[in-house]
N, C-alpha and C. Protein backbone atom coordinates (compact mmCIF):
# COMPACT_ATOMS: atom_id res chain seq x y z
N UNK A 1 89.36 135.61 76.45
CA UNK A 1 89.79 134.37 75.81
C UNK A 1 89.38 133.19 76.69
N UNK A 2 88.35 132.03 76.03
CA UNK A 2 88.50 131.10 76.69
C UNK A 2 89.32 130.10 77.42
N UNK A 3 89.24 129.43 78.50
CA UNK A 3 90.20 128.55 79.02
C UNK A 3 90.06 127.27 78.24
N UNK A 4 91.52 126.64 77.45
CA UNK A 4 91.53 125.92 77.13
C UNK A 4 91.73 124.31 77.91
N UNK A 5 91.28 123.49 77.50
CA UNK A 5 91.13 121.99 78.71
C UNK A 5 92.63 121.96 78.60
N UNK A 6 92.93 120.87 79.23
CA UNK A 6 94.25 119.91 79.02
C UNK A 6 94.43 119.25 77.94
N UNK A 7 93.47 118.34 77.43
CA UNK A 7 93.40 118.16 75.96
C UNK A 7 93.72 118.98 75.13
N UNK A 8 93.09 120.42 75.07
CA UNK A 8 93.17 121.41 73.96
C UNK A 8 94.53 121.52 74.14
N UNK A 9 95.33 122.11 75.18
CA UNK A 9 96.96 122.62 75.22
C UNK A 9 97.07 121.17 74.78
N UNK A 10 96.89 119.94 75.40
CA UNK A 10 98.24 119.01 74.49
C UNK A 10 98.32 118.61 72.78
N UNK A 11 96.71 119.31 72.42
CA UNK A 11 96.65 119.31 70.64
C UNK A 11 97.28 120.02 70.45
N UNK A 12 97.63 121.48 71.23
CA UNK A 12 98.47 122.50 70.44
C UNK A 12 99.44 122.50 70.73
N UNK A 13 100.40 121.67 71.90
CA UNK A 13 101.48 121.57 71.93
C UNK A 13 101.66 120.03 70.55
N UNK A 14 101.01 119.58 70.24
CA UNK A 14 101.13 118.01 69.39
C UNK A 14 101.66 119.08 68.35
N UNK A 15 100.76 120.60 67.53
CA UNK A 15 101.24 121.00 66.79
C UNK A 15 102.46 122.38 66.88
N UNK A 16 102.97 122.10 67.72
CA UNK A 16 104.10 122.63 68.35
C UNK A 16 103.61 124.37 68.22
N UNK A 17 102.73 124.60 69.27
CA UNK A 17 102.59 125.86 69.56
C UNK A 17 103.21 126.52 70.98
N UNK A 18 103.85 127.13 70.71
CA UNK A 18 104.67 127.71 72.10
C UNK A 18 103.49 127.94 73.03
N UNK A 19 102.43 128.47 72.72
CA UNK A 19 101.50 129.54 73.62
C UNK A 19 100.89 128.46 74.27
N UNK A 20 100.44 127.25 73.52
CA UNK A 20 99.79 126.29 74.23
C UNK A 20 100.73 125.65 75.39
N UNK A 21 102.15 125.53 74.75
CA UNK A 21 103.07 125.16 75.98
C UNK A 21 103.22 125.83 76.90
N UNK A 22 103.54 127.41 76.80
CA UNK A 22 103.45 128.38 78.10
C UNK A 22 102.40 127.94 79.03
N UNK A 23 101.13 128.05 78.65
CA UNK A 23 99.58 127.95 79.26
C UNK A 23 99.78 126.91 80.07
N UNK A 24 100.25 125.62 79.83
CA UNK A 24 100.44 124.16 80.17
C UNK A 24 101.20 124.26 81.83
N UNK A 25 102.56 125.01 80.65
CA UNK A 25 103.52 125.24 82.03
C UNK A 25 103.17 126.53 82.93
N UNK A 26 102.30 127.29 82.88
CA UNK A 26 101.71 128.56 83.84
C UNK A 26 100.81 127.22 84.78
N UNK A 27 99.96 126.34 84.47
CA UNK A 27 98.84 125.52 85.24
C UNK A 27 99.52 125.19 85.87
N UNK A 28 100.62 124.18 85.56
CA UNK A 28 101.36 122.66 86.39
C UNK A 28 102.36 122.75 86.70
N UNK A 29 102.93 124.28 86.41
CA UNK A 29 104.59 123.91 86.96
C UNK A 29 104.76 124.04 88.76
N UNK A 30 104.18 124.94 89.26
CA UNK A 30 104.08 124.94 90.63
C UNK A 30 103.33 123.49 91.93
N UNK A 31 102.40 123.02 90.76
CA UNK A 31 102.05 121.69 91.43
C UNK A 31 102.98 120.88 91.08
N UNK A 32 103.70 120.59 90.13
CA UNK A 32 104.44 119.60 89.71
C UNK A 32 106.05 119.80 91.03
N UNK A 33 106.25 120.82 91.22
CA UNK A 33 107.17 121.23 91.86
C UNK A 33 106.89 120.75 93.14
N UNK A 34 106.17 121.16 94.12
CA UNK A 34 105.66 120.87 94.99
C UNK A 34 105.36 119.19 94.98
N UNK A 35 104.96 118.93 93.83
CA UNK A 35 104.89 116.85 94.03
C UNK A 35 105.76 116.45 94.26
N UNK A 36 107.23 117.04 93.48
CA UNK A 36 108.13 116.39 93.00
C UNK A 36 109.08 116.72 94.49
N UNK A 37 108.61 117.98 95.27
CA UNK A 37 109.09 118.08 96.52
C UNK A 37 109.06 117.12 97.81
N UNK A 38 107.61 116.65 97.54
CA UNK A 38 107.23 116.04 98.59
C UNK A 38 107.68 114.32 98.17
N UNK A 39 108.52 113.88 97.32
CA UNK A 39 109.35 112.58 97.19
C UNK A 39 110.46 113.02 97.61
N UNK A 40 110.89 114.30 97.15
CA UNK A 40 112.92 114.14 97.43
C UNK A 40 113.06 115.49 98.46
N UNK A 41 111.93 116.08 98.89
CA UNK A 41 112.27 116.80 100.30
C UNK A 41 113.72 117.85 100.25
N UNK A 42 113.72 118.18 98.68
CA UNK A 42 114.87 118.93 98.29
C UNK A 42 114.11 119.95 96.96
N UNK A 43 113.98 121.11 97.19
CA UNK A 43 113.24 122.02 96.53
C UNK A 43 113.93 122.51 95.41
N UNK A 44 115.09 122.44 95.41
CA UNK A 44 116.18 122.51 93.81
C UNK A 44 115.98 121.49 92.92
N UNK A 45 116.08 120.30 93.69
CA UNK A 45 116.04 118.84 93.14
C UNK A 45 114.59 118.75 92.43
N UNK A 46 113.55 119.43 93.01
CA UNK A 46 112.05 119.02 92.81
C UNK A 46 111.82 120.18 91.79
N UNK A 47 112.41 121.31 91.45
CA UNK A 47 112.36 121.94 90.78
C UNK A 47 112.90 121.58 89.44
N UNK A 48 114.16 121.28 89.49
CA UNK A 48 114.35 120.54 88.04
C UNK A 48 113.55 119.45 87.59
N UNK A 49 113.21 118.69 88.72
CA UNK A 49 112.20 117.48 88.27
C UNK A 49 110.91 117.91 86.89
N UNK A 50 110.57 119.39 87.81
CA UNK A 50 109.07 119.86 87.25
C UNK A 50 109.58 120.72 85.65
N UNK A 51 111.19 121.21 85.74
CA UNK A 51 111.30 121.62 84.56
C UNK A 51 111.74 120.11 83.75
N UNK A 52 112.06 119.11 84.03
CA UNK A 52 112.86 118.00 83.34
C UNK A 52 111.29 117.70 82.08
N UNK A 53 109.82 117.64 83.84
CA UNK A 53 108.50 117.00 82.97
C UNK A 53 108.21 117.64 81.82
N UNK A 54 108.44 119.13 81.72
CA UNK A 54 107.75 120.03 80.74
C UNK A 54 108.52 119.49 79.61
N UNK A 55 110.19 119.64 79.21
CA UNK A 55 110.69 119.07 78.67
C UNK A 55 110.19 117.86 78.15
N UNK A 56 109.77 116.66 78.85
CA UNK A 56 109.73 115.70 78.31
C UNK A 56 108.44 115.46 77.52
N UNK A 57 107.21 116.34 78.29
CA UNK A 57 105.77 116.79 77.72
C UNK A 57 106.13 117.43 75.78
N UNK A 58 107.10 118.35 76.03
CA UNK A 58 107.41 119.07 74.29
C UNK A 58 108.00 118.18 73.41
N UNK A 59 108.86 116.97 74.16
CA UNK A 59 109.48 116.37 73.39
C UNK A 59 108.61 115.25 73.02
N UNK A 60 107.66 114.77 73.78
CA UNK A 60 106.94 113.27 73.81
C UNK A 60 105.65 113.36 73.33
N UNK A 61 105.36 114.38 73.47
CA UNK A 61 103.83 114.35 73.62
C UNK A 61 103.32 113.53 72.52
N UNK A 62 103.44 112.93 71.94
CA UNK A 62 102.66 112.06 70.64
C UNK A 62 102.64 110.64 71.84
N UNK A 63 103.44 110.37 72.75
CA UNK A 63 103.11 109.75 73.84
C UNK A 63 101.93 109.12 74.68
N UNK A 64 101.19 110.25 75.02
CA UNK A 64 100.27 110.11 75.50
C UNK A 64 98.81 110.46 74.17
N UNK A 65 98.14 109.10 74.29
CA UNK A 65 97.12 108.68 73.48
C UNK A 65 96.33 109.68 73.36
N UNK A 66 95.77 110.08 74.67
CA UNK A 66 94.59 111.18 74.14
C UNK A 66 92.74 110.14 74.80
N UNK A 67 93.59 108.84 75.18
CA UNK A 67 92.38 107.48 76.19
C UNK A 67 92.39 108.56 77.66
N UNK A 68 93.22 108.79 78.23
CA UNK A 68 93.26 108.85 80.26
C UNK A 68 93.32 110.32 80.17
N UNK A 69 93.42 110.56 81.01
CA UNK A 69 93.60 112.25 81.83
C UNK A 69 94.74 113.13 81.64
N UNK A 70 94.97 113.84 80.98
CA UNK A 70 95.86 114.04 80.54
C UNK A 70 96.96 114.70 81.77
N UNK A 71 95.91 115.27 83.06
CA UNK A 71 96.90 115.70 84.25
C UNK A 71 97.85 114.36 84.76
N UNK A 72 96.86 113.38 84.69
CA UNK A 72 97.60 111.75 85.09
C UNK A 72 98.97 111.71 84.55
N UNK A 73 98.92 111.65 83.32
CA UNK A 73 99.85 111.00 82.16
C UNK A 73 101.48 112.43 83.19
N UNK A 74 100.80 113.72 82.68
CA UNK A 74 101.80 114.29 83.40
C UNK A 74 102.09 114.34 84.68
N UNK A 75 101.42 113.81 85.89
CA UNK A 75 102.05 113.73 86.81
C UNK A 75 102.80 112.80 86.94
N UNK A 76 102.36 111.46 86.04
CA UNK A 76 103.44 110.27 86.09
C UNK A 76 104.52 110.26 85.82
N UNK A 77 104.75 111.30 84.64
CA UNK A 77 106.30 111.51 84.43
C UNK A 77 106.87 112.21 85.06
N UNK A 78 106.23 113.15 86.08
CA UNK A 78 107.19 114.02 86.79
C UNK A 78 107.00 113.08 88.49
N UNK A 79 105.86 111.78 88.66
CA UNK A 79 106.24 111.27 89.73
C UNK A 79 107.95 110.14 89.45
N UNK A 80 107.69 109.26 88.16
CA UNK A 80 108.78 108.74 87.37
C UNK A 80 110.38 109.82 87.59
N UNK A 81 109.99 110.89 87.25
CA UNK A 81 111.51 111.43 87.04
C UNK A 81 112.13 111.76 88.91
N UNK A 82 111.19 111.94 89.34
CA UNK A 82 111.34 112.26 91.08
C UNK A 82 112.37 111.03 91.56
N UNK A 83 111.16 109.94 91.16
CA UNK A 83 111.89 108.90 91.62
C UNK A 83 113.33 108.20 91.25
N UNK A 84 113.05 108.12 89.79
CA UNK A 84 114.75 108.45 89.65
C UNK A 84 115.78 109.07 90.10
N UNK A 85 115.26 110.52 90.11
CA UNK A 85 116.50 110.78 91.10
C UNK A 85 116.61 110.60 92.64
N UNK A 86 115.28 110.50 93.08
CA UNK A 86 115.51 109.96 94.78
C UNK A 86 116.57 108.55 94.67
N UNK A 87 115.93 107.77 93.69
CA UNK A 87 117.27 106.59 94.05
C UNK A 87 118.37 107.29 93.68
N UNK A 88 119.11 107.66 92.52
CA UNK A 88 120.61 108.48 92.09
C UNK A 88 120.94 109.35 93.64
N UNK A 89 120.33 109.95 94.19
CA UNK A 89 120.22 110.52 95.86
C UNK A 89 120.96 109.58 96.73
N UNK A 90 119.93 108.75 96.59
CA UNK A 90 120.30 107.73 97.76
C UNK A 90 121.48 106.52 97.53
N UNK A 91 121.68 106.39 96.34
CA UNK A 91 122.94 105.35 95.67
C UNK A 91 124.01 106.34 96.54
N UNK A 92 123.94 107.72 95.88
CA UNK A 92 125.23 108.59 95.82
C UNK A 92 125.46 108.59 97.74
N UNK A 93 123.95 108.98 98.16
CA UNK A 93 124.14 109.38 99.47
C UNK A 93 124.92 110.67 99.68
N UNK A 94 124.57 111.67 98.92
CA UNK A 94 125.24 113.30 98.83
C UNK A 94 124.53 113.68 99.53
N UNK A 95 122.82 113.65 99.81
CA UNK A 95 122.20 114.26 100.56
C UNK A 95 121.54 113.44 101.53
N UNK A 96 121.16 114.05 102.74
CA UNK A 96 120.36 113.30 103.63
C UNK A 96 118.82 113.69 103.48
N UNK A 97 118.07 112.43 103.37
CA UNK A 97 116.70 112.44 103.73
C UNK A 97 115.98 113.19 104.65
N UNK A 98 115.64 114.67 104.48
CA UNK A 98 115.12 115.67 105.33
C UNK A 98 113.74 115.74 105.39
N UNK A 99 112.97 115.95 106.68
CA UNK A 99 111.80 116.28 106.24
C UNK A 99 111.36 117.75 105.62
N UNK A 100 110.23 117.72 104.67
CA UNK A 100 110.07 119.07 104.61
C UNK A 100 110.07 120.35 105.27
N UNK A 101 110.57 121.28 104.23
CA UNK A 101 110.74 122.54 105.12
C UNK A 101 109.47 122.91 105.80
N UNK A 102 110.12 124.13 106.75
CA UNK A 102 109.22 124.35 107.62
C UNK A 102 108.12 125.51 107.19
N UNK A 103 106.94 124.53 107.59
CA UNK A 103 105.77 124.95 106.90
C UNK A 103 105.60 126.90 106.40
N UNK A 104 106.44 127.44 107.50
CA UNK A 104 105.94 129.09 107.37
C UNK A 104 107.26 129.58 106.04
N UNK A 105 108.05 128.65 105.90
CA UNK A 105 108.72 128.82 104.65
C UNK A 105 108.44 128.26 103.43
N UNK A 106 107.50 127.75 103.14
CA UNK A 106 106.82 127.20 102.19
C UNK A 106 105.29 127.33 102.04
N UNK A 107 104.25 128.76 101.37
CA UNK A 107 102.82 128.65 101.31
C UNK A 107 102.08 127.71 100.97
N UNK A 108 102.86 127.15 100.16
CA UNK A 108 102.07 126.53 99.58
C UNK A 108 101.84 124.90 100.27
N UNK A 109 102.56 124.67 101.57
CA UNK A 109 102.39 123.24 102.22
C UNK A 109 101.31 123.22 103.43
N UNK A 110 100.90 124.43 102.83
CA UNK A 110 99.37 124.75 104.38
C UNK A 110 98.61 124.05 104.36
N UNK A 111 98.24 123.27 102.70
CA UNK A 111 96.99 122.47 102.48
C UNK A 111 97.86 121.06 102.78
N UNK A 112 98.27 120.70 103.42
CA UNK A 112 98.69 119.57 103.33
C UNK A 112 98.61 118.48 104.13
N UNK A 113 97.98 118.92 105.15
CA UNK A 113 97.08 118.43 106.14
C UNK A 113 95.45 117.44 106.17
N UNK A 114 95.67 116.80 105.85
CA UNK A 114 93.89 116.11 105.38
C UNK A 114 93.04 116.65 106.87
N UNK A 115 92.17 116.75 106.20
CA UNK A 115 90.81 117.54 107.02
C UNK A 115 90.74 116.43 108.18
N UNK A 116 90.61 114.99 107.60
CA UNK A 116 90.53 113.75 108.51
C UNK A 116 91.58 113.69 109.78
N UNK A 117 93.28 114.55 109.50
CA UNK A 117 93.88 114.34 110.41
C UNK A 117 94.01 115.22 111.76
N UNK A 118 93.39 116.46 111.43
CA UNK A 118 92.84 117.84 112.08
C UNK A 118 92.07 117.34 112.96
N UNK A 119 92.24 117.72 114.42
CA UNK A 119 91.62 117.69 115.64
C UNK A 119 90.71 118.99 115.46
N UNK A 120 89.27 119.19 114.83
CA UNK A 120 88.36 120.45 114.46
C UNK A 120 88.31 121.12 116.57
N UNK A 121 87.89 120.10 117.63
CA UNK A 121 87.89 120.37 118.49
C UNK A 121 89.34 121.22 119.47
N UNK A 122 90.27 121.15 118.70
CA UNK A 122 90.88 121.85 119.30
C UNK A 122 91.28 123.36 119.36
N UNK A 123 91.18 123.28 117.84
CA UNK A 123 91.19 125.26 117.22
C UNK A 123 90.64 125.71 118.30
N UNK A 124 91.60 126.63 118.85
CA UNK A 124 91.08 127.81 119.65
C UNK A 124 91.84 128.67 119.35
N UNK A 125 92.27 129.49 120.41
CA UNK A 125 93.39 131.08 119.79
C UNK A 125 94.81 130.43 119.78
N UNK A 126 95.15 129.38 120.13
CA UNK A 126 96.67 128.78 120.00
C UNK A 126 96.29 127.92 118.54
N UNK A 127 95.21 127.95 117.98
CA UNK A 127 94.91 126.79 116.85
C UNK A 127 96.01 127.08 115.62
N UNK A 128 97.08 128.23 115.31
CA UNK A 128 97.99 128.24 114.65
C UNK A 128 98.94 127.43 115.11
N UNK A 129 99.37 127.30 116.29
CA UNK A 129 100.77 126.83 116.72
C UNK A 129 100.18 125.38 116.78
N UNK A 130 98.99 124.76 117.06
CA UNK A 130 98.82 123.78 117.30
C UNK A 130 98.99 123.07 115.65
N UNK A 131 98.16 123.49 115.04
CA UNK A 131 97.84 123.31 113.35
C UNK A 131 99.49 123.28 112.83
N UNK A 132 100.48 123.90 113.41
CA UNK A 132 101.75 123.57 112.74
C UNK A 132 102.61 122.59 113.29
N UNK A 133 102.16 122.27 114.49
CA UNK A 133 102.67 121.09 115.31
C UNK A 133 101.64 119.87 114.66
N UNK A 134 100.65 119.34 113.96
CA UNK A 134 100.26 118.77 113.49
C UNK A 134 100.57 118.59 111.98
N UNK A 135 100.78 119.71 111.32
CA UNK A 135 101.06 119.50 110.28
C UNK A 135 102.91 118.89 110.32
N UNK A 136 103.67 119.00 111.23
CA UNK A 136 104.99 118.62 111.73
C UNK A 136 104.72 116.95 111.95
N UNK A 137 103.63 116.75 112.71
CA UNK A 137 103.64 115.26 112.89
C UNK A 137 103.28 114.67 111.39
N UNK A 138 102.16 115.06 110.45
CA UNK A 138 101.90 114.43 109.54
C UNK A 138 103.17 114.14 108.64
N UNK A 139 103.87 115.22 107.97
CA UNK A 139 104.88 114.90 107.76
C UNK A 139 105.80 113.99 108.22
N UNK A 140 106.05 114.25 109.49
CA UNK A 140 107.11 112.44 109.71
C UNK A 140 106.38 111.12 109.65
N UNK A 141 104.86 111.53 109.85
CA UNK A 141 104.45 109.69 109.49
C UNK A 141 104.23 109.88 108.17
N UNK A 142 103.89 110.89 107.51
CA UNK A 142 104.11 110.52 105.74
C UNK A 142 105.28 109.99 105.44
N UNK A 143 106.20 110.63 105.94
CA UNK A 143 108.15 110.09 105.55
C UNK A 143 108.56 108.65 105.56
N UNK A 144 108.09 107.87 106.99
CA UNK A 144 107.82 107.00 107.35
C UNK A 144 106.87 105.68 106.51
N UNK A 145 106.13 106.60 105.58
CA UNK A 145 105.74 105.66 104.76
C UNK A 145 106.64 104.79 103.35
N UNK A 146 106.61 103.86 102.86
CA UNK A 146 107.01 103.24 101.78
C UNK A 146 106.90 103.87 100.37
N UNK A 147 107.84 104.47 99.63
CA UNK A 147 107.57 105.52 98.30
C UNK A 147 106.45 105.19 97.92
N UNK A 148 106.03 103.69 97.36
CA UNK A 148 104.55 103.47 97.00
C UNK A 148 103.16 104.14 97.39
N UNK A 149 103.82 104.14 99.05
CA UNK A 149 102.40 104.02 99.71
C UNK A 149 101.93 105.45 99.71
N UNK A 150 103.35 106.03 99.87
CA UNK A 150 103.40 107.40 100.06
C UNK A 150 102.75 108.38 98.69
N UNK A 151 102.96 107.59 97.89
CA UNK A 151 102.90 108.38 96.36
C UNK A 151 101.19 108.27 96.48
N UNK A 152 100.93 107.20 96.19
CA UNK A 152 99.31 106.96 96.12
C UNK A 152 98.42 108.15 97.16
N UNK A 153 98.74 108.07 98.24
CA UNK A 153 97.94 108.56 99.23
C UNK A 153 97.78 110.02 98.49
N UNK A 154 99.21 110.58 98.81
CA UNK A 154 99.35 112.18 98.48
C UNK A 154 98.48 112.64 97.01
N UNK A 155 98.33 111.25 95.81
CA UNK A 155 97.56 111.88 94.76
C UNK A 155 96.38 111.97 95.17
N UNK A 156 95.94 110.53 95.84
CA UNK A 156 94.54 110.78 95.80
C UNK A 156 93.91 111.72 96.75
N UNK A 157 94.75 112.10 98.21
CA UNK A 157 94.32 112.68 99.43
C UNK A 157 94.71 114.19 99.19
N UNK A 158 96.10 114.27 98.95
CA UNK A 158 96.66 115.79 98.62
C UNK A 158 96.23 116.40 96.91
N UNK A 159 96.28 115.80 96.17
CA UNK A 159 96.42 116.61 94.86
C UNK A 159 94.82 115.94 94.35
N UNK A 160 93.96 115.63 95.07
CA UNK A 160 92.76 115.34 94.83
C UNK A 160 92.41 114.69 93.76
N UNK A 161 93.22 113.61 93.41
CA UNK A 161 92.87 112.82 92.20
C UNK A 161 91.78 111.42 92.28
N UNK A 162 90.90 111.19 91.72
CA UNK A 162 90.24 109.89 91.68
C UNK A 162 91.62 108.94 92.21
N UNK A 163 90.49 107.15 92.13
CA UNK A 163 91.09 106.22 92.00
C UNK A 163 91.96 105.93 91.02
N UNK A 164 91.11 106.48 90.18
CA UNK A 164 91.63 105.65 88.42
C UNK A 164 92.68 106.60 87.86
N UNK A 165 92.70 108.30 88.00
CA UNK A 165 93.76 109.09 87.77
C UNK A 165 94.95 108.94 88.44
N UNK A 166 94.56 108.46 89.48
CA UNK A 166 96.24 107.89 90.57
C UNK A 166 96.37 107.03 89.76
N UNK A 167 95.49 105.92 89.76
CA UNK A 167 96.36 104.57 88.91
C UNK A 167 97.12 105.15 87.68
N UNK A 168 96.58 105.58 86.58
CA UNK A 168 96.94 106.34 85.76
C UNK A 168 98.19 106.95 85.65
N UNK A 169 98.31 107.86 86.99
CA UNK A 169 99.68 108.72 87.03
C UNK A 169 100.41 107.45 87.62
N UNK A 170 100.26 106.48 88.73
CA UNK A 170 101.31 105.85 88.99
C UNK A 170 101.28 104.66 88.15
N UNK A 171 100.81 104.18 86.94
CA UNK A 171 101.01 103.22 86.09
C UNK A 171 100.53 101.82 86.57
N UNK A 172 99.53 102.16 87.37
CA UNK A 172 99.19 100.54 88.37
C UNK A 172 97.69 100.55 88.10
N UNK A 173 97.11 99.41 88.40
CA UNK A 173 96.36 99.09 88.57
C UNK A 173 95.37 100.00 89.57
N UNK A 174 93.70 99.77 89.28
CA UNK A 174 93.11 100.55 90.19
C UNK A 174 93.47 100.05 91.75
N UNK A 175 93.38 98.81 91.56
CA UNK A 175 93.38 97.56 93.13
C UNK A 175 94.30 98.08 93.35
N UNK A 176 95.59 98.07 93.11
CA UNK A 176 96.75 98.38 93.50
C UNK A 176 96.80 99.33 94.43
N UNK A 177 96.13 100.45 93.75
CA UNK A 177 95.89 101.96 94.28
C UNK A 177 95.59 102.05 95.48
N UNK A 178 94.41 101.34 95.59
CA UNK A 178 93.23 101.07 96.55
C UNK A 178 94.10 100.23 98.04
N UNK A 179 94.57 99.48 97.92
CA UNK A 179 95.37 98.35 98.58
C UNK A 179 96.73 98.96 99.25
N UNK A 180 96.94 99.95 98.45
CA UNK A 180 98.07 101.14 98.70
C UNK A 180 97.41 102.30 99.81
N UNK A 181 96.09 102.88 99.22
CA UNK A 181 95.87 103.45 99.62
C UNK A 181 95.53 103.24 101.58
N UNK A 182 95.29 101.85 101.42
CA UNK A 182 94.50 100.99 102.83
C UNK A 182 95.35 100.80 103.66
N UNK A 183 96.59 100.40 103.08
CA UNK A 183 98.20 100.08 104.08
C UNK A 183 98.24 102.11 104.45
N UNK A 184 98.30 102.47 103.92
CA UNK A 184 98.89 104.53 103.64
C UNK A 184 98.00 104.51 105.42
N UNK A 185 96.75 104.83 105.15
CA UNK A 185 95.55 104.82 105.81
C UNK A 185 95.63 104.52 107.26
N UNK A 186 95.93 102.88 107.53
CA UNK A 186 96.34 102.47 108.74
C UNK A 186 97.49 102.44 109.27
N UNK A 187 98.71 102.56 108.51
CA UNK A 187 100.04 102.89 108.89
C UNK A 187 100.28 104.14 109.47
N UNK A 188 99.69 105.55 108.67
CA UNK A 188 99.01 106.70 109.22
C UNK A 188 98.59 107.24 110.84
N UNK A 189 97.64 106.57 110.62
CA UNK A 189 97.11 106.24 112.09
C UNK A 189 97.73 105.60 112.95
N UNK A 190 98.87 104.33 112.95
CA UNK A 190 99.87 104.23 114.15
C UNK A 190 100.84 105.42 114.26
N UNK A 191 101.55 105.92 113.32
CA UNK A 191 101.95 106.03 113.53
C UNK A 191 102.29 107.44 113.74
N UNK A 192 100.71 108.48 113.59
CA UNK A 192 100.13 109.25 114.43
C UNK A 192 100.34 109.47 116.01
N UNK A 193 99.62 108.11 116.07
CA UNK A 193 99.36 108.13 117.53
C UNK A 193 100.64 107.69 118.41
N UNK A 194 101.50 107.34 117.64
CA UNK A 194 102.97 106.93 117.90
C UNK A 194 103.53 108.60 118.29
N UNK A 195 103.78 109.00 117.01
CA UNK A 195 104.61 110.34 117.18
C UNK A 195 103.80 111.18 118.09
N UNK A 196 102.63 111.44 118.62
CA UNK A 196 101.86 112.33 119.53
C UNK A 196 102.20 112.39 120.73
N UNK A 197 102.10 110.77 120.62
CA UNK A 197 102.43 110.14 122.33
C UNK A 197 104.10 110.18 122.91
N UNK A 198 104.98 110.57 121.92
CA UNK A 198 106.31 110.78 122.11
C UNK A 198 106.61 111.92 122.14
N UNK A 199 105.65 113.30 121.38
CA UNK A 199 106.14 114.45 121.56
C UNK A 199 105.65 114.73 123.05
């Protein structure tokens, strides 16, 4: 059986086919989870997020036009519903702002490292312990960043999206993106070399 696009599942979810919805939710529910992790740093919380999107994908879908990307449109609502509840989080203040778990308890946060922030010269036979002490620093200067800045970077750097599909999923402008992406970028880099020089 051929693989159907994103388009095709959202025609057949438009005509309310379960199978096209399964297919949808087999692709995106584990990335969506993992996005929705890396805003609220709470893996229950980020999990309902990614079941809230599917939900809102079966219920809405006449929503999205069928003009942009259709991964966009859904990551926006599951970046949208994240954020909602990070503020309801932080109003309530029930939970504290944690950084992500620790990498060997989570497979799927191995890639999460940009190639750019990797010292290639250092891998040697300690290059595991080192590679998780780096991936430890990236995380607190990601945390450290502004939800905005933070959101942009991770689509376009982590979940490999264009300019225009970030704009897309975060509802902004391309400039915006870009301008986001440039503050992400150099804030990054202090504050890299900040946390290095303190461990």
């Amino acid at each position: 059986m051929q693989t159907l696009s994103d388009a095709d599942l959202a025609i057949g979810i438009l005509n309310r086919d379960a199978r096209a919805f399964e297919a949808l939710f087999e692709r995106y529910a584990e990335a969506l989870s993992r996005h929705a992790a890396c805003i609220l740093h709470d893996e229950d919380a980020a999990h309902d997020v990614a079941q809230e999107t599917f939900l809102r994908v079966w219920q809405r879908i006449e929503q999205w036009d069928g003009r942009g990307v259709f991964r966009a449109w859904l990551y926006r609502i599951a970046t949208n519903l994240a954020l909602n509840a990070l503020r309801t989080i932080q109003r309530r203040r029930e939970l504290p702002l944690e950084p992500p778990p620790d990498p060997e308890d989570d497979d799927g946060d191995a890639d999460l490292v940009p190639s750019w922030m990797v010292d290639r010269a250092s891998l040697g036979p300690e290059s595991a312990v080192e590679l998780a002490e780096q991936r430890a620093t990236y995380r607190q200067a990601l945390a450290r960043l502004p939800d905005d800045k933070r959101e942009a970077f991770r689509l376009v750097y982590e979940q490999e999206m264009s300019i225009r599909d970030a704009a897309d999923a975060l509802d902004v402008p391309e400039g915006t993106v870009k301008s986001r992406l440039h503050y992400a970028r150099r804030q990054l880099a202090r504050d890299w070399r900040e946390l290095e020089a303190g461990s």
